[in-house]
C-alpha atoms as a PDB file:
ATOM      1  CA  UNK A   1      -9.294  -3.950  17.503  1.00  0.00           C
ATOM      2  CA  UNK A   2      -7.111  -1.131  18.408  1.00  0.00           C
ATOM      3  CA  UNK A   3      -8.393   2.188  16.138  1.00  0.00           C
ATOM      4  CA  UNK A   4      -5.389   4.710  14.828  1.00  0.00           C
ATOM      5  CA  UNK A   5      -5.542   7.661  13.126  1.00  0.00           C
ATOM      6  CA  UNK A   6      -4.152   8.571   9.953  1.00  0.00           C
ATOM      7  CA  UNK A   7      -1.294  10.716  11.370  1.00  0.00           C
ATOM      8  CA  UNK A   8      -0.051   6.880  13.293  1.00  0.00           C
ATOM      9  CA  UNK A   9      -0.340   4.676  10.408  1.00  0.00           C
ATOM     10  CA  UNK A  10       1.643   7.191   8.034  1.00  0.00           C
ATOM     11  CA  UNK A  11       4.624   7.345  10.771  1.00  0.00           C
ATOM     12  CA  UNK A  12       4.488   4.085  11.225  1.00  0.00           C
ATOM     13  CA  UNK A  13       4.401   3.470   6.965  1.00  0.00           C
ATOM     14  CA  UNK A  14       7.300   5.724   7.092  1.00  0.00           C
ATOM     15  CA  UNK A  15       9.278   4.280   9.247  1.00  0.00           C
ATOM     16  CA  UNK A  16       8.667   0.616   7.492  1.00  0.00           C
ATOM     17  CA  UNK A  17       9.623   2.101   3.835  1.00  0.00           C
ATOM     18  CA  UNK A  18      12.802   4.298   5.328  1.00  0.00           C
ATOM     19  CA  UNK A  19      13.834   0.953   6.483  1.00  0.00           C
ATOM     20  CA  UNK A  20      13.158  -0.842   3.139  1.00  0.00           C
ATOM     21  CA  UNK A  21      12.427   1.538   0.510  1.00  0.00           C
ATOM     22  CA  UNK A  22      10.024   0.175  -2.420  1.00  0.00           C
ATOM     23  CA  UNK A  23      11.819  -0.165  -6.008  1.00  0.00           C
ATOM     24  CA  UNK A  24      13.075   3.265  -7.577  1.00  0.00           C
ATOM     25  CA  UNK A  25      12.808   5.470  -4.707  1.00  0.00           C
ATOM     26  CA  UNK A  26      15.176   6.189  -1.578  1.00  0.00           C
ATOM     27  CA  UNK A  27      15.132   6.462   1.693  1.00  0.00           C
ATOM     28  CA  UNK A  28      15.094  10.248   1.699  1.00  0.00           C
ATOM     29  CA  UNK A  29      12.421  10.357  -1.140  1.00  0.00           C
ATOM     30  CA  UNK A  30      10.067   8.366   1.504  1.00  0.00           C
ATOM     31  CA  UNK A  31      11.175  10.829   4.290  1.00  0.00           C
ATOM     32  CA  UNK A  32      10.347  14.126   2.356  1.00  0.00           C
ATOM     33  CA  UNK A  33       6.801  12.377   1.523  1.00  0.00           C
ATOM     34  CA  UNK A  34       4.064  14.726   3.157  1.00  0.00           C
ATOM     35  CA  UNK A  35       1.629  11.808   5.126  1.00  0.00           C
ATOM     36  CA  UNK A  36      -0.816  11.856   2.101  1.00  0.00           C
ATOM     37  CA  UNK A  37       1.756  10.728  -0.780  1.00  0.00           C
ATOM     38  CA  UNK A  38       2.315   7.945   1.972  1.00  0.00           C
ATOM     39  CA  UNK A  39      -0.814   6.409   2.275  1.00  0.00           C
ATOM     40  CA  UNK A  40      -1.537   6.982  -1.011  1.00  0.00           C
ATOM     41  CA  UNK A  41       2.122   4.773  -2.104  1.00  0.00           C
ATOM     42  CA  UNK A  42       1.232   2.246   0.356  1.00  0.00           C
ATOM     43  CA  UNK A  43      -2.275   2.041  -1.238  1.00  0.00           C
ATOM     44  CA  UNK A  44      -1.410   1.620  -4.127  1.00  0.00           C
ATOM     45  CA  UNK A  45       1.818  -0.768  -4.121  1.00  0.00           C
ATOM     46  CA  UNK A  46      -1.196  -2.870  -1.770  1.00  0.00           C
ATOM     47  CA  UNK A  47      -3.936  -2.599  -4.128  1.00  0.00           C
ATOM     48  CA  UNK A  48      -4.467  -6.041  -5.196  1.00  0.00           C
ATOM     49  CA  UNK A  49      -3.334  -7.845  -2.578  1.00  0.00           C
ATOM     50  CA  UNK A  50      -6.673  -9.323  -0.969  1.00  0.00           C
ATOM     51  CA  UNK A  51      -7.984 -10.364  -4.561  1.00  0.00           C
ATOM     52  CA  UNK A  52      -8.438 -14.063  -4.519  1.00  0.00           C
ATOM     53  CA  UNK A  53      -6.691 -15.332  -7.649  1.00  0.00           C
ATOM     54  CA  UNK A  54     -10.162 -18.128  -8.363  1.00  0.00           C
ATOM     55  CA  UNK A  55     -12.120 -14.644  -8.582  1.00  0.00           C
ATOM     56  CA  UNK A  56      -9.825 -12.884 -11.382  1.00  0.00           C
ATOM     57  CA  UNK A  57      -9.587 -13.959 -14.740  1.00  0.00           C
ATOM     58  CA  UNK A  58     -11.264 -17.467 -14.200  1.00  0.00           C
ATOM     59  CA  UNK A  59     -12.183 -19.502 -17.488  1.00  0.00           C
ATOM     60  CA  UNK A  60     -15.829 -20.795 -18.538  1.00  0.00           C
ATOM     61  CA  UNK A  61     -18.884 -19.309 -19.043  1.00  0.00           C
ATOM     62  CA  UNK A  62     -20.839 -16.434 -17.850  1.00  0.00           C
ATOM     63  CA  UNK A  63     -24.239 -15.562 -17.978  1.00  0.00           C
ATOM     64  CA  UNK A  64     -25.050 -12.024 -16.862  1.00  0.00           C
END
C-alpha cells in the first residue's frame, strides 16, 4: 500500500468535489477551501460509512 501525505489526498479531494460538488456548496466554495476544511468535509460527509448496519440500532436484549 502506496503511503500519501496529507497535502496529495487534499488535491486529489479537491479535484473530486470541483468536479462534483457535495449538496449546497459550489465549485468555487471547494476551490477557496484551505486543505484542512477539505479533509475535514470529506471526513465528515464519510463518517458513517464503514458502520455495519447489524451493529447499529439492532433489537433484543443487552446485558452489560
Amino acid at each position: 500500500m502506496k503511503r500519501i501525505t496529507e497535502a496529495e489526498l487534499a488535491k486529489e479531494l479537491r479535484e473530486q468535489y470541483i468536479k462534483n460538488p457535495p449538496e449546497g456548496m459550489t465549485s468555487k466554495e471547494v476551490h477557496d477551501m484551505s486543505d484542512d476544511e477539505l479533509l475535514d468535509m470529506d471526513y465528515f460527509l464519510h463518517e458513517f460509512d464503514n458502520l455495519d448496519d447489524d451493529d447499529f440500532g439492532e433489537e433484543g436484549f443487552y446485558i452489560f
